[in-house]
C-alpha atoms as a PDB file:
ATOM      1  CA  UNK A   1       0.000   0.000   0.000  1.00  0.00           C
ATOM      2  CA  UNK A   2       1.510   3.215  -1.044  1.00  0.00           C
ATOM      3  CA  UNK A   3       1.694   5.548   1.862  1.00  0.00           C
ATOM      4  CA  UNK A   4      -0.425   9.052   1.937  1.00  0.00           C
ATOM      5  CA  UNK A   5       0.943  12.142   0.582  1.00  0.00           C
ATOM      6  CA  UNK A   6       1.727  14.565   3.062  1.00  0.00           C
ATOM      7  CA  UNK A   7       0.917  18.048   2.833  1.00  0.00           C
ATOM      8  CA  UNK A   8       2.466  20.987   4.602  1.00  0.00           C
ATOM      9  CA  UNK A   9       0.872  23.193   6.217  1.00  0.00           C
ATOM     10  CA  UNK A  10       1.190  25.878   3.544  1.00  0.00           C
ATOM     11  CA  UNK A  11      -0.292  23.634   1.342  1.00  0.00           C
ATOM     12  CA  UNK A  12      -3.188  22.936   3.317  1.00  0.00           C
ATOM     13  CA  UNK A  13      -3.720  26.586   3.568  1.00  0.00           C
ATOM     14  CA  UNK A  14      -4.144  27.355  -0.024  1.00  0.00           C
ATOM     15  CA  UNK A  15      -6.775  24.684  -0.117  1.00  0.00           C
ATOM     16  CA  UNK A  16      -8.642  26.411   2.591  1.00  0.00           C
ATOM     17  CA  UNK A  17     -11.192  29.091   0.294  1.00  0.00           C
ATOM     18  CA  UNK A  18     -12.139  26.469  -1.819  1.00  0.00           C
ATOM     19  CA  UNK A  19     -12.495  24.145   0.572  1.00  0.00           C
ATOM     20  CA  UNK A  20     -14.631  26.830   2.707  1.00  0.00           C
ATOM     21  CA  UNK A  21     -17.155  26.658  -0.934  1.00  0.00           C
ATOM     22  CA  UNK A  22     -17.354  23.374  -1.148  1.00  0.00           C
ATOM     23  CA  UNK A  23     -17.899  22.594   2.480  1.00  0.00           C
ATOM     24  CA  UNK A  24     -20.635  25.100   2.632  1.00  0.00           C
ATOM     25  CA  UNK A  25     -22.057  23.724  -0.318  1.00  0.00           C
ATOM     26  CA  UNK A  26     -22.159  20.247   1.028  1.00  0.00           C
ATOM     27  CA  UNK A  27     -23.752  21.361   4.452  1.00  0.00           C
ATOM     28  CA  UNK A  28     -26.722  23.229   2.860  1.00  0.00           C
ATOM     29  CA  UNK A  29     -26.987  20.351   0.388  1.00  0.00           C
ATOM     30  CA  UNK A  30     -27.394  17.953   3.037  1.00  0.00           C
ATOM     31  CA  UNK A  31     -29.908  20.239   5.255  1.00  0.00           C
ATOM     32  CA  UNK A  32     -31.974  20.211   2.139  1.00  0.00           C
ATOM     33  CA  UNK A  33     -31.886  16.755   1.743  1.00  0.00           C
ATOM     34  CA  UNK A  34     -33.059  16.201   5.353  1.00  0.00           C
ATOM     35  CA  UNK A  35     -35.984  18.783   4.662  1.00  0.00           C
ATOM     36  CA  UNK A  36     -36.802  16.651   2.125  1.00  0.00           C
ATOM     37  CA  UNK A  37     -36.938  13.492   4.056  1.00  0.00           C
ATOM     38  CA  UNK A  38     -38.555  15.487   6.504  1.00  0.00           C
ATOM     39  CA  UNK A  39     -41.373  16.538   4.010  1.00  0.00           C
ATOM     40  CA  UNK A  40     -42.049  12.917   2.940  1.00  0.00           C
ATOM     41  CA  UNK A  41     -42.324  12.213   6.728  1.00  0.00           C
ATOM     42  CA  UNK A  42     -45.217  14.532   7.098  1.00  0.00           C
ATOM     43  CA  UNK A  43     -46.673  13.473   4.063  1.00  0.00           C
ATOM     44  CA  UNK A  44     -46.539   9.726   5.133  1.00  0.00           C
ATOM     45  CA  UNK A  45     -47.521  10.785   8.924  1.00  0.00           C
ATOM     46  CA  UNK A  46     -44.596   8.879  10.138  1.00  0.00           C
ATOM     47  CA  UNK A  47     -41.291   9.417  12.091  1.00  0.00           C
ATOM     48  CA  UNK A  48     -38.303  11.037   9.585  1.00  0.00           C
ATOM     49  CA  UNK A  49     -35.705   7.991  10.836  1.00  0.00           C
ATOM     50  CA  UNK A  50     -38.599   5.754   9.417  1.00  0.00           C
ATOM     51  CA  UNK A  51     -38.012   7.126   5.958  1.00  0.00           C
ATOM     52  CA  UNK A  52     -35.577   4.972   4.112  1.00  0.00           C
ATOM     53  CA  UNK A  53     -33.060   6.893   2.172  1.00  0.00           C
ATOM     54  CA  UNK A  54     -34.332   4.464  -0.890  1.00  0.00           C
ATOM     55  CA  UNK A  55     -37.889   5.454  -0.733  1.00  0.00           C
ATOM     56  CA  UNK A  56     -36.332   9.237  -0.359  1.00  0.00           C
ATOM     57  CA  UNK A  57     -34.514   8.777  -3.389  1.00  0.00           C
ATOM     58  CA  UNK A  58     -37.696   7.080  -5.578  1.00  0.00           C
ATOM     59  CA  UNK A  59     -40.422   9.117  -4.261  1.00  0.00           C
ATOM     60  CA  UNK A  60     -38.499  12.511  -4.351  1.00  0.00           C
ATOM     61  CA  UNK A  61     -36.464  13.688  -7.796  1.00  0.00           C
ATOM     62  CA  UNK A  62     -35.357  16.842  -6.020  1.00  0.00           C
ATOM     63  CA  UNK A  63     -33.769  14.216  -3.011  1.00  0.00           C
ATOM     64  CA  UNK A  64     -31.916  12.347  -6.268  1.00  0.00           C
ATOM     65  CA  UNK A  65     -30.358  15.680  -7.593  1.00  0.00           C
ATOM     66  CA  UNK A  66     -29.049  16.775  -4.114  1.00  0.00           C
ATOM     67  CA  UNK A  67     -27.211  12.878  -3.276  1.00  0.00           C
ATOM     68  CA  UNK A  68     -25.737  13.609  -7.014  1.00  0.00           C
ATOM     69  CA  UNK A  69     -24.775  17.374  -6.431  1.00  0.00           C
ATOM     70  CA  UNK A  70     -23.273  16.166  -2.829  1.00  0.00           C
ATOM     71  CA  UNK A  71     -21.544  12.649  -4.471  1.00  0.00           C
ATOM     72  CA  UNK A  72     -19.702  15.839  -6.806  1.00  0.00           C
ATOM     73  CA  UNK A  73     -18.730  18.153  -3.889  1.00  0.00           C
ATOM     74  CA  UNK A  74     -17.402  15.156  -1.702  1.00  0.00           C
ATOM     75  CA  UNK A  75     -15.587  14.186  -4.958  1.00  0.00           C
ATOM     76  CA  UNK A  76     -14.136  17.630  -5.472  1.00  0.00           C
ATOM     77  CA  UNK A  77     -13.060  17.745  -1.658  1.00  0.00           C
ATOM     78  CA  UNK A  78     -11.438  14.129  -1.860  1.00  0.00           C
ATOM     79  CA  UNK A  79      -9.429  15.844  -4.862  1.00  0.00           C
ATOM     80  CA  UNK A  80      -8.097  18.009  -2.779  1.00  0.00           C
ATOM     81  CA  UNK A  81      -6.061  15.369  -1.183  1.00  0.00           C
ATOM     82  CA  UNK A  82      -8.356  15.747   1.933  1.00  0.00           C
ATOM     83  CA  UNK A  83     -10.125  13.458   3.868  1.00  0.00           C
ATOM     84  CA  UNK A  84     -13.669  14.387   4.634  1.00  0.00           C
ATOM     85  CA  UNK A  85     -14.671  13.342   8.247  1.00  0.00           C
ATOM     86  CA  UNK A  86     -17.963  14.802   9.212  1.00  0.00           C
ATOM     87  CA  UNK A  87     -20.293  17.072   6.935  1.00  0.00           C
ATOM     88  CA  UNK A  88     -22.235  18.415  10.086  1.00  0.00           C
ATOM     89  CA  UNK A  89     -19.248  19.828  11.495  1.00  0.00           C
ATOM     90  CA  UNK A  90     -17.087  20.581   8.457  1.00  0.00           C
ATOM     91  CA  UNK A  91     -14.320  18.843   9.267  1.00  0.00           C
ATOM     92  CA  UNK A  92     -11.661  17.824   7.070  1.00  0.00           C
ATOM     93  CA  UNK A  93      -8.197  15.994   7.570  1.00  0.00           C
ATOM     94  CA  UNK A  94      -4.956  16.457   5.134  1.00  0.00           C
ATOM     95  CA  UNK A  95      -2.655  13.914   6.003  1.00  0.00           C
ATOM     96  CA  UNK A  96       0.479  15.852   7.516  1.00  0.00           C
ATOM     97  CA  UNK A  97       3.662  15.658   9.512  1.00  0.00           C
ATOM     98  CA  UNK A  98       4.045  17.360  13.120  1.00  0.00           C
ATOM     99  CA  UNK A  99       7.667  16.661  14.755  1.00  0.00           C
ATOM    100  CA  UNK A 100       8.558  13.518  12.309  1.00  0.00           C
ATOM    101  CA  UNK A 101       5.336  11.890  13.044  1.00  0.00           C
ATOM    102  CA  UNK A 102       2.549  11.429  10.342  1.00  0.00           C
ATOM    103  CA  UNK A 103      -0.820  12.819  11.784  1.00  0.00           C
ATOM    104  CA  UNK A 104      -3.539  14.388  10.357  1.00  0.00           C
ATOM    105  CA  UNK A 105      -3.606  18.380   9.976  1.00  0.00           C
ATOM    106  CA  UNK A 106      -7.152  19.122  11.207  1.00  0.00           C
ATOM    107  CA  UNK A 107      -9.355  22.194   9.545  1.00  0.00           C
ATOM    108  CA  UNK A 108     -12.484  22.600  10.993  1.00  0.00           C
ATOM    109  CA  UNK A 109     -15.386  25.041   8.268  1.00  0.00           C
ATOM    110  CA  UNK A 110     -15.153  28.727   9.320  1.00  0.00           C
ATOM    111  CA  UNK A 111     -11.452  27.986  10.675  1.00  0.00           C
ATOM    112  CA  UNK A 112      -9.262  30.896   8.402  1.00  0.00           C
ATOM    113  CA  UNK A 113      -6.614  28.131   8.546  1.00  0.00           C
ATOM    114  CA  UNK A 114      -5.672  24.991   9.767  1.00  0.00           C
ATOM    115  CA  UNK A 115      -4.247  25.416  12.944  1.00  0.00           C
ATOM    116  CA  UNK A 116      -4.690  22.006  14.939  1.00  0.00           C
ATOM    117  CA  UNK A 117      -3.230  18.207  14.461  1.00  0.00           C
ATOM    118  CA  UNK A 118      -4.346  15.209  16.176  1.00  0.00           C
ATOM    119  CA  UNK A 119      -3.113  11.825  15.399  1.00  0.00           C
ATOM    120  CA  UNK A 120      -4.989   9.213  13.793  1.00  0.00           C
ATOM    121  CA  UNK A 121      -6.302   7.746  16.333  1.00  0.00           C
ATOM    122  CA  UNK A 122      -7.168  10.296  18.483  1.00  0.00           C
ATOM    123  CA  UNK A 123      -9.282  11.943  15.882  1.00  0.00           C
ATOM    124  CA  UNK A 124     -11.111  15.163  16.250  1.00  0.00           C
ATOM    125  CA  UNK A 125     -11.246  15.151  20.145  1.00  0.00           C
ATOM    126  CA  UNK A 126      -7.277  14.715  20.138  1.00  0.00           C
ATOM    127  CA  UNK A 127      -7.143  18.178  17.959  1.00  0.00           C
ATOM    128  CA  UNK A 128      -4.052  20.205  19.188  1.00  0.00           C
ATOM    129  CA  UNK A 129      -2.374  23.961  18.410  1.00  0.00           C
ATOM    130  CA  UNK A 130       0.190  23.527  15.689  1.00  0.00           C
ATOM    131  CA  UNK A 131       3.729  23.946  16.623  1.00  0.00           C
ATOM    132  CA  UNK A 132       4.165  27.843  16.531  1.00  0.00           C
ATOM    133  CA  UNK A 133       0.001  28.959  16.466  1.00  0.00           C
ATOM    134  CA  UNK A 134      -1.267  30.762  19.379  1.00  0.00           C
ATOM    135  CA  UNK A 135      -4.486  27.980  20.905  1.00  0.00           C
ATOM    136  CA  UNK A 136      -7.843  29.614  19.144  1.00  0.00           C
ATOM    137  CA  UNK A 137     -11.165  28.382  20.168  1.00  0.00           C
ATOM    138  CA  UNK A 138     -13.947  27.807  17.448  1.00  0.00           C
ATOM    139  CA  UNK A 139     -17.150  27.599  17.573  1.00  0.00           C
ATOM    140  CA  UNK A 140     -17.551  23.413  17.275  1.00  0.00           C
END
């Protein structure tokens, strides 16, 4: 297995506006997809988490078009060299180096730069201040 590419920090910075579009993007595509499931819900008179994401996707065109548009916008991120981890929160990983070890350089949506690492294992709640960045706290 070939290893990851790492990317500086530099280089994760000049990914950061268009990742800040395309992470936007995603999150209001996938609020309008849950108002859609939502919708059907009513419609049906039942719970939304009873609405199976294959009856969405059959009974609902507009549903279809959104999982399409979002399938592009996760592409386009993933093209990036990132690693998408959770829409909700917009958080995205770059695979990185802090101090000789590989670990994942952390950028969180509305973050002007990445400015945390955590390991891999640790994930987001392991998130530290970069070597050299004053600690910030975000809105998460």
């Amino acid at each position: 297995m070939k290893p990851p590419r790492l990317f500086t920090v530099a280089e994760v910075n000049a990914r950061v506006p268009r990742l800040q579009l395309l992470v936007e993007r995603l999150q209001r595509g996938a609020l309008a997809l849950e108002d859609e499931r939502l919708s059907l819900a009513r419609e049906r008179a039942v719970d939304a988490d009873d609405i199976e994401t294959e009856d969405l996707l059959r009974e609902r065109s507009v549903a279809r078009a959104l999982v399409e548009e979002l399938d592009v916008v996760v592409e386009e991120i993933e093209d990036t060299g990132a690693q998408l981890k959770d829409v909700r929160l917009g958080l995205v990983d770059f695979p990185g180096e802090v101090g000789g070890e590989v670990v994942c350089l952390c950028w969180q949506f509305g973050e002007p730069e990445v400015a945390f690492w955590h390991r891999e294992d640790d994930g987001f709640a392991g998130r530290q201040p970069l070597p050299g960045t004053a600690p910030q706290r975000w809105l998460q």
